[in-house]
Every structure is written in structure tokens, then in C-alpha cells.
Protein backbone atom coordinates (compact mmCIF):
# COMPACT_ATOMS: atom_id res chain seq x y z
CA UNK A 1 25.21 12.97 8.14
CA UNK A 2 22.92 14.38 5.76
CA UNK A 3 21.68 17.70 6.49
CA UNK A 4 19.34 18.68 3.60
CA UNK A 5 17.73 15.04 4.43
CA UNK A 6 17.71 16.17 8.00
CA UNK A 7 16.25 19.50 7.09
CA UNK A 8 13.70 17.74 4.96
CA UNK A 9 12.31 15.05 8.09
CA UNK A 10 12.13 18.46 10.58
CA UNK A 11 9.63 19.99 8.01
CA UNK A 12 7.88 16.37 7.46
CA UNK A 13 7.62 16.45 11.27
CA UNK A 14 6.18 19.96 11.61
CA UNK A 15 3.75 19.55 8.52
CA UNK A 16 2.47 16.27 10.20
CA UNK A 17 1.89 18.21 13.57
CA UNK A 18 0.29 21.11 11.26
CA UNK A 19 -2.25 18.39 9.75
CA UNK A 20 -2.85 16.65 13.01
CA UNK A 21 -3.77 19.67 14.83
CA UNK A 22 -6.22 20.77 12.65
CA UNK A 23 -8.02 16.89 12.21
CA UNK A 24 -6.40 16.53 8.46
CA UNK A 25 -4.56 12.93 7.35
CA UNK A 26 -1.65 12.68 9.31
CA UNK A 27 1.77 12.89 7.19
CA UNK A 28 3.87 10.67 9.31
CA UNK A 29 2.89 7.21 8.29
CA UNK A 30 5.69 5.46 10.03
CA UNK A 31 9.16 6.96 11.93
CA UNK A 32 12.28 5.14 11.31
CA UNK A 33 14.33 7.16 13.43
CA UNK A 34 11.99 8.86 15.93
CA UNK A 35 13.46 12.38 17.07
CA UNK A 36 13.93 13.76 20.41
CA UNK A 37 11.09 16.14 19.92
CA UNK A 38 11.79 19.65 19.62
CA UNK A 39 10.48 20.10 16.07
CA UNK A 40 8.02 23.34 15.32
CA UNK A 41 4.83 22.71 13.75
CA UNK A 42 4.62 24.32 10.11
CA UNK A 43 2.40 27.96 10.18
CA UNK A 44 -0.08 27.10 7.18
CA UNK A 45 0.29 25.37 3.83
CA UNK A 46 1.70 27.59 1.77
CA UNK A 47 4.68 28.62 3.55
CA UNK A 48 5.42 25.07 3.83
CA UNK A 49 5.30 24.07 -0.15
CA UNK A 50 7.56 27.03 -0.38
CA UNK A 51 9.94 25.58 1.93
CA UNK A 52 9.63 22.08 0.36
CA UNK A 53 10.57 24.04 -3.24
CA UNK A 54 13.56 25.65 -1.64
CA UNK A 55 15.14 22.27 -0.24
CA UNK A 56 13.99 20.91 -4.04
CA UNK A 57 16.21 22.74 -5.60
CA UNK A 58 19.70 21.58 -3.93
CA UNK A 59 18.16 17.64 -3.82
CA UNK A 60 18.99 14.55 -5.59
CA UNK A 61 18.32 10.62 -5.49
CA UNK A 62 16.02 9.29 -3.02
CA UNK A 63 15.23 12.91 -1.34
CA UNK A 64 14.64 14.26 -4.72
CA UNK A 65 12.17 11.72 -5.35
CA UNK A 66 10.31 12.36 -1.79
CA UNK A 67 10.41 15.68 -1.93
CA UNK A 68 8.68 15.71 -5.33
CA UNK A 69 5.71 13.46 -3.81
CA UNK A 70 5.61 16.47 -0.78
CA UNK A 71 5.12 19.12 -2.98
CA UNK A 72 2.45 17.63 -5.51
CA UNK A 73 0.61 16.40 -2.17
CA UNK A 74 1.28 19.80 -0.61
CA UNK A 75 -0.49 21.20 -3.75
CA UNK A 76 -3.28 19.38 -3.76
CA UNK A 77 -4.56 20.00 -0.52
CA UNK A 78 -4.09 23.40 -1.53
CA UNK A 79 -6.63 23.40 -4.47
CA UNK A 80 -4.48 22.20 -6.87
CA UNK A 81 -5.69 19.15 -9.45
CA UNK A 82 -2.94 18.21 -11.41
CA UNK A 83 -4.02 15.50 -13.97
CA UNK A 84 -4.06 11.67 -12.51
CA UNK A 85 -1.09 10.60 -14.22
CA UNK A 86 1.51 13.74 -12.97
CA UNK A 87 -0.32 13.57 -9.74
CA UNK A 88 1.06 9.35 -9.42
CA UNK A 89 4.01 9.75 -10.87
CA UNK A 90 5.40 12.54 -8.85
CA UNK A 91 3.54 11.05 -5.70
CA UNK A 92 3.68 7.26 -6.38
CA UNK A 93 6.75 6.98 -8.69
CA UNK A 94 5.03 5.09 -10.96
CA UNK A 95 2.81 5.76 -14.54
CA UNK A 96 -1.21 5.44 -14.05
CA UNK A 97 -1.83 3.83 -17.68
CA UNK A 98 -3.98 1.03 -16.44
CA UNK A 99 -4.02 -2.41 -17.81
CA UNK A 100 -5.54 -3.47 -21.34
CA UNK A 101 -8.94 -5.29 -21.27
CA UNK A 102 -7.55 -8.54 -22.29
CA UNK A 103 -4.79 -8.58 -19.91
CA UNK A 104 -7.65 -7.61 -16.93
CA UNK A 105 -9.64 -10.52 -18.47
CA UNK A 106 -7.24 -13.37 -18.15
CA UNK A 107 -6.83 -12.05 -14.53
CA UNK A 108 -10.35 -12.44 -14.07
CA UNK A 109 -9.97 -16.14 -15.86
CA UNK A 110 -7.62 -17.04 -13.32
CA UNK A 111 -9.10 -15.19 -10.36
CA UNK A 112 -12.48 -17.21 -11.18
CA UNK A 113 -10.36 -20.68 -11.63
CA UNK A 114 -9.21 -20.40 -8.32
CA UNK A 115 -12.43 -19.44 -6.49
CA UNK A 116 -14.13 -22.63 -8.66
CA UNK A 117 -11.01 -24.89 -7.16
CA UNK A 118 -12.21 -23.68 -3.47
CA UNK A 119 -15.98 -24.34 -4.34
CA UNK A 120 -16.98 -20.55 -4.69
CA UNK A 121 -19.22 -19.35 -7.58
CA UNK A 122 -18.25 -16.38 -9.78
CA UNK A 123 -21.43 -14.10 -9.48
CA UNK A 124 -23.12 -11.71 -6.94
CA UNK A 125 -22.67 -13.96 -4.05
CA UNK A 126 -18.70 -14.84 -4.89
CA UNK A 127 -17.86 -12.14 -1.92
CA UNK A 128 -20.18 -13.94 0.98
CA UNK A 129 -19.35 -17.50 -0.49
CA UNK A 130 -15.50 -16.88 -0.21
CA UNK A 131 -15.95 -15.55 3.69
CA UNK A 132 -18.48 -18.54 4.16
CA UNK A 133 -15.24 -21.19 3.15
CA UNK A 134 -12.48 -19.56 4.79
CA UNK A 135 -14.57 -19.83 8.05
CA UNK A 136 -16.18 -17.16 10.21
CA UNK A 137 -13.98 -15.58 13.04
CA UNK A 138 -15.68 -13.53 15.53
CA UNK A 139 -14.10 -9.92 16.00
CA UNK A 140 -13.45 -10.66 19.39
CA UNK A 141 -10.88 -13.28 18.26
CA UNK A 142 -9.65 -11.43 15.66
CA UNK A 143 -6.08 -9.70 17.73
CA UNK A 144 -5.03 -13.36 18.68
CA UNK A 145 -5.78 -15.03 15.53
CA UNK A 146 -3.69 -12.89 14.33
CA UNK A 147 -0.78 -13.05 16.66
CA UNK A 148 -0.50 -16.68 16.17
CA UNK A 149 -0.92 -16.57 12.21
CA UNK A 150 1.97 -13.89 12.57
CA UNK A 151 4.29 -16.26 14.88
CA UNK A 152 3.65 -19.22 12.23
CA UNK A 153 4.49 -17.27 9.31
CA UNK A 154 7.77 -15.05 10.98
CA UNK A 155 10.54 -17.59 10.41
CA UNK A 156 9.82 -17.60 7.01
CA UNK A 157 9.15 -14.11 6.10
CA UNK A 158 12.84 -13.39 7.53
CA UNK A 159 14.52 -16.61 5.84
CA UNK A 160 13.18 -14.66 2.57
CA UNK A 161 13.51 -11.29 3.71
CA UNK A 162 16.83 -11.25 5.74
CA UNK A 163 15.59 -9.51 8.42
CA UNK A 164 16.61 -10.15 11.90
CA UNK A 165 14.75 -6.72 12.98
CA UNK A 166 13.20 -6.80 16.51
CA UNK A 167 9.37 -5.33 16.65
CA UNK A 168 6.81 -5.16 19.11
CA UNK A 169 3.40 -5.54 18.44
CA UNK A 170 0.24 -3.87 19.86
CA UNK A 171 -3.19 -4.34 18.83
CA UNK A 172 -6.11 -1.53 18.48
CA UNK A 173 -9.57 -1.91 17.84
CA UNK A 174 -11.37 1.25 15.96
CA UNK A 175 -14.76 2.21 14.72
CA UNK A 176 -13.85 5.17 11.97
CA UNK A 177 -15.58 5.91 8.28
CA UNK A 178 -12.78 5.48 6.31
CA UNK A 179 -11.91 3.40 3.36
CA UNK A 180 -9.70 1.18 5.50
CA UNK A 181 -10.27 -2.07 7.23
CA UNK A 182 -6.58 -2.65 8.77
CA UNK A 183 -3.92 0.26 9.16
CA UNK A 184 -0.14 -0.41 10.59
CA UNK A 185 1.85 2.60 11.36
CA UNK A 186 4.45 2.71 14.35
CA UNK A 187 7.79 4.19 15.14
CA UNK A 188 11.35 2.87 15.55
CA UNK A 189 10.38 -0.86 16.53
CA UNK A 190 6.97 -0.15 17.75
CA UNK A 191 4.14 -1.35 15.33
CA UNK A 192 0.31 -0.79 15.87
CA UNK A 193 -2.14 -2.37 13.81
CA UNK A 194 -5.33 -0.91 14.43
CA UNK A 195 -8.60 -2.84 13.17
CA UNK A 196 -11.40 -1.08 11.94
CA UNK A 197 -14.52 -2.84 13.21
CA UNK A 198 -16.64 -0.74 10.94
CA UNK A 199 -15.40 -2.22 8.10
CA UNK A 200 -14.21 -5.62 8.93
CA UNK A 201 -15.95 -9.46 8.55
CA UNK A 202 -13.63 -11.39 9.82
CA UNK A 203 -12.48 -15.27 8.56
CA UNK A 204 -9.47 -17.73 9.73
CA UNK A 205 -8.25 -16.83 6.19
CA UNK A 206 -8.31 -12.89 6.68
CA UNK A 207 -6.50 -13.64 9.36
CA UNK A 208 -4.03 -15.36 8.44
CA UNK A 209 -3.54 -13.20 5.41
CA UNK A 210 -3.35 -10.09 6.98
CA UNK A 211 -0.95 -11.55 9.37
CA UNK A 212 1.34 -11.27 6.37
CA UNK A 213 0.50 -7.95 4.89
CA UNK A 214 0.22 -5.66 8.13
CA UNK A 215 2.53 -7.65 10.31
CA UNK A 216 5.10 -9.43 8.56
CA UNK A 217 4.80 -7.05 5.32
CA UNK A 218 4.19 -3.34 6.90
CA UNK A 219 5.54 -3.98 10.22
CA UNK A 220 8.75 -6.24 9.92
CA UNK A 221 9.45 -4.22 6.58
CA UNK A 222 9.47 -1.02 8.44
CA UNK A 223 11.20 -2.09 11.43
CA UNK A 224 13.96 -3.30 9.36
CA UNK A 225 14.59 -0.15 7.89
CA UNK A 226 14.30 1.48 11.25
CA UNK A 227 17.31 -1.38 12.12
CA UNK A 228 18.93 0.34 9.54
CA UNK A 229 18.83 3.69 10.60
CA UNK A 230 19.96 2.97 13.88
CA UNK A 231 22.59 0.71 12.63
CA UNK A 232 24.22 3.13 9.84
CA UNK A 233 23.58 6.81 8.37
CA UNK A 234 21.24 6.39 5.10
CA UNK A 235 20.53 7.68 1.87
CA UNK A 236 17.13 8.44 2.33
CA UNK A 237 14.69 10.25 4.24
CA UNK A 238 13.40 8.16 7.15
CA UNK A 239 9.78 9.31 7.40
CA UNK A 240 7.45 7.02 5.55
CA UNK A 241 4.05 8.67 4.22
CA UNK A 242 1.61 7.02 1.78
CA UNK A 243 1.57 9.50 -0.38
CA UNK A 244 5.01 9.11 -1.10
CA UNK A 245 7.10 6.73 -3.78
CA UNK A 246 7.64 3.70 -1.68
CA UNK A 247 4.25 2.82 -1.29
CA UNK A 248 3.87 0.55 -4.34
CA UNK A 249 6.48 -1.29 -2.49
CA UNK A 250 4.80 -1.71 0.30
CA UNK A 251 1.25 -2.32 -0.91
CA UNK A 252 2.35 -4.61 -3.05
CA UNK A 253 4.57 -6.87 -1.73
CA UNK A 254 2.22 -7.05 1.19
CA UNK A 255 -0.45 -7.78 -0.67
CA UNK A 256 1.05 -10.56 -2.79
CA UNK A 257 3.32 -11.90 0.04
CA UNK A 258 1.67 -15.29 0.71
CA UNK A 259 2.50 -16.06 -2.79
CA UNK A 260 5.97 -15.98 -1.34
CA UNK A 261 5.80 -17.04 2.02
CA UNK A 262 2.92 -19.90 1.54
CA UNK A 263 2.62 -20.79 -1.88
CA UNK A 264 1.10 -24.18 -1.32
CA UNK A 265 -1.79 -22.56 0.71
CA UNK A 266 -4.85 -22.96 -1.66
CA UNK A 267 -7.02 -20.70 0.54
CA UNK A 268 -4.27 -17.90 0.78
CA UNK A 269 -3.40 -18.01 -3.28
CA UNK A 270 -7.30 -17.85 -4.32
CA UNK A 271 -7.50 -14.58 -1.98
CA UNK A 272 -4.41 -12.91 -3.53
CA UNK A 273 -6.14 -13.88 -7.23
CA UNK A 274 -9.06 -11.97 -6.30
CA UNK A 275 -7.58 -9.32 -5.02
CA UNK A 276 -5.39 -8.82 -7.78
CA UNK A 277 -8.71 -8.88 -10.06
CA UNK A 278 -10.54 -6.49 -7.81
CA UNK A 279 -7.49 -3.84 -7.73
CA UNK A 280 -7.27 -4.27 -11.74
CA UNK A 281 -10.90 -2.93 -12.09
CA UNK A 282 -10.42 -0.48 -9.25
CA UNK A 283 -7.47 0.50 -11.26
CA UNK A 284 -9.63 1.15 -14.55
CA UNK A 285 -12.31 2.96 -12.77
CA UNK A 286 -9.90 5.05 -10.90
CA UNK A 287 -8.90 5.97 -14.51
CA UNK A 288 -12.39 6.58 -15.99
CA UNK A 289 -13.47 8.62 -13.38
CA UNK A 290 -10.45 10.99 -13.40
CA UNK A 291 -11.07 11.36 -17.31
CA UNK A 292 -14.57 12.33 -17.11
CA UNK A 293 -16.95 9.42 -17.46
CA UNK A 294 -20.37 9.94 -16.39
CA UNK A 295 -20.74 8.26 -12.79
CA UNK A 296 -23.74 6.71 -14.01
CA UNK A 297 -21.96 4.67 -16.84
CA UNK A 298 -18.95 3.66 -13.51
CA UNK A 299 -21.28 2.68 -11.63
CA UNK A 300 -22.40 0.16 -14.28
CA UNK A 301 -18.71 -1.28 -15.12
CA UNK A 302 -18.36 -2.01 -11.52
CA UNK A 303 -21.56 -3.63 -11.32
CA UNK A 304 -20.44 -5.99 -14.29
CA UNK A 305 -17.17 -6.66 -13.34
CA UNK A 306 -17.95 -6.58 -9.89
CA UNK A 307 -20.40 -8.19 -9.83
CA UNK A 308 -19.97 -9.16 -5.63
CA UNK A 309 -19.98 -5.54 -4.64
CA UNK A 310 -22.62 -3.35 -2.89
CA UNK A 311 -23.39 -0.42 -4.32
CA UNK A 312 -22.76 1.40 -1.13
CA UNK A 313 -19.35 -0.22 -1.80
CA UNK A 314 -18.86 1.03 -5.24
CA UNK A 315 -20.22 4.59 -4.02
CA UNK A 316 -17.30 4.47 -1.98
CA UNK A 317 -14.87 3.42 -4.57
CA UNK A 318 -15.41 6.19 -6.31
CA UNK A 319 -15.60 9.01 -3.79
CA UNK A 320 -12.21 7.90 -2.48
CA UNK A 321 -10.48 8.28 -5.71
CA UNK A 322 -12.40 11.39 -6.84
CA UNK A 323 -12.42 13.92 -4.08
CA UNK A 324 -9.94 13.37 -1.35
CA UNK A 325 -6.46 14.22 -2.50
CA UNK A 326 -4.63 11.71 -0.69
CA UNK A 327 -6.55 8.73 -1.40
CA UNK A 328 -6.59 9.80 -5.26
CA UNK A 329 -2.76 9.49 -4.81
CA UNK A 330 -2.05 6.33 -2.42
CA UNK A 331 -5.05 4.09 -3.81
CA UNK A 332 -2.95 3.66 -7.04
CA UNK A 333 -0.43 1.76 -5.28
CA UNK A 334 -2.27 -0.97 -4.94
CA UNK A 335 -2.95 -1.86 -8.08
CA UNK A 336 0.15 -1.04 -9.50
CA UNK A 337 1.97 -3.01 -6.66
CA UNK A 338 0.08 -5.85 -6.54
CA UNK A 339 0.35 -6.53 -10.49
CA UNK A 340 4.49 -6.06 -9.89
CA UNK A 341 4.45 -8.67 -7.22
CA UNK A 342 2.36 -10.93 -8.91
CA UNK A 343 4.17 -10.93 -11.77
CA UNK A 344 7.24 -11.15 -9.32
CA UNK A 345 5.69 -14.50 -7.93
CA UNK A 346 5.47 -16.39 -10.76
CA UNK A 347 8.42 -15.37 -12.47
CA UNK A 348 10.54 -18.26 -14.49
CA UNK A 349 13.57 -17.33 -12.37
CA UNK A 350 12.99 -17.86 -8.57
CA UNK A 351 16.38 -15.65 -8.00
CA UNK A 352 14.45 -12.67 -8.64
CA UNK A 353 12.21 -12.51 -6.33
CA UNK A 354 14.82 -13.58 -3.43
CA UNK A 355 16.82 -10.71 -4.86
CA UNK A 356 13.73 -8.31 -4.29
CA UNK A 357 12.46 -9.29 -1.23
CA UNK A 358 15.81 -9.06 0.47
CA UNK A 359 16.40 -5.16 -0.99
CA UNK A 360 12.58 -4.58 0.19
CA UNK A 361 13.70 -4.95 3.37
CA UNK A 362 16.69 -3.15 3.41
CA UNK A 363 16.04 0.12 1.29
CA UNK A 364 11.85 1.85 0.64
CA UNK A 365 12.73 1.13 -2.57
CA UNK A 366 10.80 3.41 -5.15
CA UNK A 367 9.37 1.92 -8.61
CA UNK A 368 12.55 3.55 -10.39
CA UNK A 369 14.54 1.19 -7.89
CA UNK A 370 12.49 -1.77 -8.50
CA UNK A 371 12.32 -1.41 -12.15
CA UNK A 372 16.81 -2.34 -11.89
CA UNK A 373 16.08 -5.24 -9.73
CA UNK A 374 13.92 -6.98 -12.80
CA UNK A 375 14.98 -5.25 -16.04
CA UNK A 376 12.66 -7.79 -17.70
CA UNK A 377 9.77 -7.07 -15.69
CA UNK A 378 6.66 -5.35 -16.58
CA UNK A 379 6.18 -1.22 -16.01
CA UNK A 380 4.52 -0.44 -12.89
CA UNK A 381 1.57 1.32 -13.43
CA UNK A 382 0.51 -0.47 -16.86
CA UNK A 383 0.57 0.48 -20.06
CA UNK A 384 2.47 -2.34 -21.12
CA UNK A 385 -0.21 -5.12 -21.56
């Protein structure tokens, strides 16, 4: 066994109860090897950084790496504002050097080819057109839509995956302001998705899409490493948190997973194009922002290059990657993961992505780790292009 790893989860498990109690972000995302209880909730913030720098200083590998992303996050809810790129690359693993205009604009080319192909406009209305043609789903529908896009999809996620991990599903509906519009978390075998109804217009697309990301990507992905656990003693440590280095992993394979598991699906490609176009801007005002720029000259970029979104949607944008500490953290992820996995997908060797997928599902593989798999792909984060 692994007692500084063990030593590490046991504070993860008293700073979550810490947060929790006080109404702060949870820290325990999702428990691959649930304990028997028994664990002490952390006294305040402080003490608890200095404990994560103590156990620092005898890690290496994959608790290294974790511990790193504890301690910057630790900080920052402490005051500290380390600049964007430090603060992702000891919390997301990764660089935040965003991706150059010409490389965001042939995204856009091909995001906007693929809405044409589907008979959507590019323009203010692209957003309400694309929900119009992948069909309306009421919310009340939304739990078994889901469940059955899951079931169609789950023979092939494992034939690509590997995984022959049991899970058990529940369903929760929620009505929060937050960011989010679907959140899996879960212990051990047992995955919730919750769906927030605040934020959610439903489609038989969305559906079926997020069938694959939160079910088949967040859920079968993390029950497969909770397999693991119970199966054999591991490397790393077994508490998954999003502000932590295996989130690009999991944000972006999830997002870009029906390029994978459905490739021939026009409706499900043309949503993974746009996405990929929306976190690529996302990506560059995250960037801006951090650096300085006036919010009146973001709030015009977004209104050019996104041209579809509210600006009570932009306003959000950029509070969520300004002020909260977490989000200015874990939002990075999802650009940087879904360019990797895109890039992934249409790769001229199909061996790669097999080779990937199947590791993703074994290991919460960190950028570093992902970065071996595909010497010859390009750096997550940007900077690159």
C-alpha cells in the first residue's frame, strides 16, 4: 500500500467535509475507493495548505502532480492570484497559451461547414436554429431519453474503451445558478447525473450527446478506475477533483467522444464542431480577461465571434473565469481537452486513438501522460498553432 497516497486522500476527505460544511465547492468530485468513514474534517485553510506542503515534499509521480493542483487551489481560495498560466499548469497540467487566430479561424470554417450541411445559418440565430433541427425534447423526457441513448451507445464505448466496469445510474433534476447544465459525480460504482433545469433546453441530439459525455465518458470512465482500485493497489490518488490534472482528460474525451463512438452521425459531429469553436473563443477570452483587457472591448469579441450568444451569456462567461477560483482553474480544461481529442479523432493513424481511449480508462491520465501516448500530437493548452 501506499501510505503518503493514503495520507494524502484522508486530508482530500477532510478538506472536502471542511468546504461542504461551510457551503464552498465541494473537493470530492468523484470517490474511487470510498472509505469507511472515520476521516476528521480539516480546522481552516491554512493549516491544511501547510499539511498539503509537508506531504509535497516526500511525493513523486502521479501524487506529486495532485498534490501540486491542491496547494495552488488551496491558495487561491486563500487570496492568492497566481498568474493564469502557473495557476493551469500546476492545477490542470497543461500550458494556457491559447490558440493562434488562424488556427481558431479554420475551426470556425469547419464548425460553420457543418452547421450549413445540417441546414443551420452561421449568424445570431445559429444557437436556436441548431436546437430547432435536432428536435425539441421536453424536460420531462429528458432522464429516459437519456437512458436509452446511453444503452445504444454502451457496447461500443466499452469495445473502444475496454471497460467491462459495472455502474449504476441515478438521475437528479436541479434548479441551481451555476455555470453548469449537466454534472456527474458518484462513488465506487454509483454515478449521479444531476440536470440543471435552470440552464438546460433540451433536444433528441443533447440527448443523445450527453449520453456520451456524462454517462459513457464521466461515469463509465470513473467507474472503471474505481474497478481498478478494487481490483489492484494503484499509483495514484483515488479522489478525483476538477481542479486537479486529469480533468483535460476527462473534459475532453467526453466532449469529443461521439467522434469516436458515432462518427457517421451527422447531427452528433456538427455539435462537437461547434463546440470545439465555442471553447476556442472561450479559450481566448479566458486569456484576455486574465491579462487585463477592458471588459468592454470582451464583451465585443464575443459578440463577433459569438455571434449566437446572449449577453447575459457572455456576462457569465466572463465572471466564471474572472472571479471564482475554481472555475478560473477547471474551465481551461475544456478547451484544452477538446482541441487534444479532436485532433485525436482525426488523426492519420486510427491506432492512436484506440491506444488512448483504452489507457483513459484504465489510469486519470494527466496531460504529461497523454503527451507519451501521441509524441506527434499537438501541446495541450496551445501555443503550438
Amino acid at each position: 500500500m501506499d501510505g503518503l497516497r493514503d495520507e494524502a486522500e484522508a486530508l482530500l476527505r477532510g478538506w472536502h467535509m471542511y468546504e461542504v460544511s461551510r457551503g464552498a465547492p465541494e473537493i470530492m468530485d468523484f470517490d474511487c475507493a470510498p472509505s469507511d468513514g472515520g476521516d476528521e474534517p480539516v480546522g481552516d485553510r491554512l493549516t491544511l495548505r501547510e499539511r498539503l506542503l509537508e506531504l509535497r515534499e516526500q511525493a513523486s509521480g502521479w501524487t506529486a502532480s495532485r498534490l501540486d493542483a491542491d496547494i495552488a487551489y488551496a491558495g487561491a481560495l486563500l487570496g492568492e492570484r497566481l498568474p493564469l498560466r502557473e495557476y493551469v499548469r500546476a492545477t490542470q497540467g497543461c500550458e494556457a497559451l491559447g490558440w493562434m487566430d488562424a488556427y481558431v479561424a479554420h475551426r470556425r470554417d469547419l464548425a460553420r461547414e457543418a452547421l450549413a450541411e445540417i441546414g443551420v445559418t452561421w449568424g445570431p440565430d445559429s444557437a436556436r436554429e441548431l436546437r430547432a433541427v435536432e428536435g425539441h425534447l421536453p424536460n420531462a423526457d429528458a432522464p429516459d431519453a437519456i437512458r436509452a441513448a446511453a444503452a445504444e451507445f454502451e457496447d461500443v464505448v466499452r469495445g473502444l474503451t475496454g471497460s467491462d466496469a459495472p455502474f449504476e445510474l441515478s438521475i437528479e433534476s436541479a434548479d441551481v445558478d451555476a455555470y453548469w447544465a449537466y454534472w456527474l459525480d458518484g462513488a465506487g460504482s454509483r454515478v449521479r447525473l444531476r440536470l440543471n433545469l435552470r440552464n438546460i433546453a433540451f433536444s433528441a441530439v443533447a440527448a443523445r450527446q450527453f449520453a456520451l459525455h456524462e454517462v459513457l465518458g464521466h461515469g463509465l470512465q470513473s467507474a472503471s478506475w474505481s474497478a481498478r482500485c478494487a481490483a489492484e493497489d494503484v499509483p495514484w490518488v483515488r479522489i478525483m477533483s476538477v481542479h486537479a490534472p486529469h480533468q483535460v482528460l476527462l473534459e475532453g474525451l467526453a466532449q469529443v467522444l461521439p467522434l469516436f463512438a458515432a462518427p457517421d452521425d451527422p447531427m452528433l459531429r456538427t455539435r462537437v464542431r461547434f463546440d470545439h469553436y465555442n471553447q476556442l473563443v472561450r479559450a481566448g477570452l479566458h486569456l484576455a480577461l486574465n491579462d487585463g483587457e477592458p471588459i468592454e472591448g470582451l464583451a465585443a469579441r464575443a459578440r463577433r465571434d459569438l455571434p449566437w450568444a446572449t449577453d447575459a451569456a457572455i456576462a457569465d462567461l466572463l465572471s466564471d473565469r474572472g472571479a471564482d477560483p475554481l472555475l478560473r482553474s477547471y474551465l481551461w480544461a475544456y478547451p484544452a481537452g477538446v482541441d487534444w481529442f479532436v485532433n485525436l479523432a482525426e488523426a492519420d493513424d486510427p491506432q492512436v486513438g484506440r491506444t488512448v481511449l483504452r489507457a483513459a480508462y484504465r489510469d486519470p491520465l494527466t496531460p504529461s501522460d497523454l503527451a507519451v501516448l501521441w509524441p506527434g500530437g499537438p501541446a495541450i493548452g496551445g501555443g503550438d498553432r
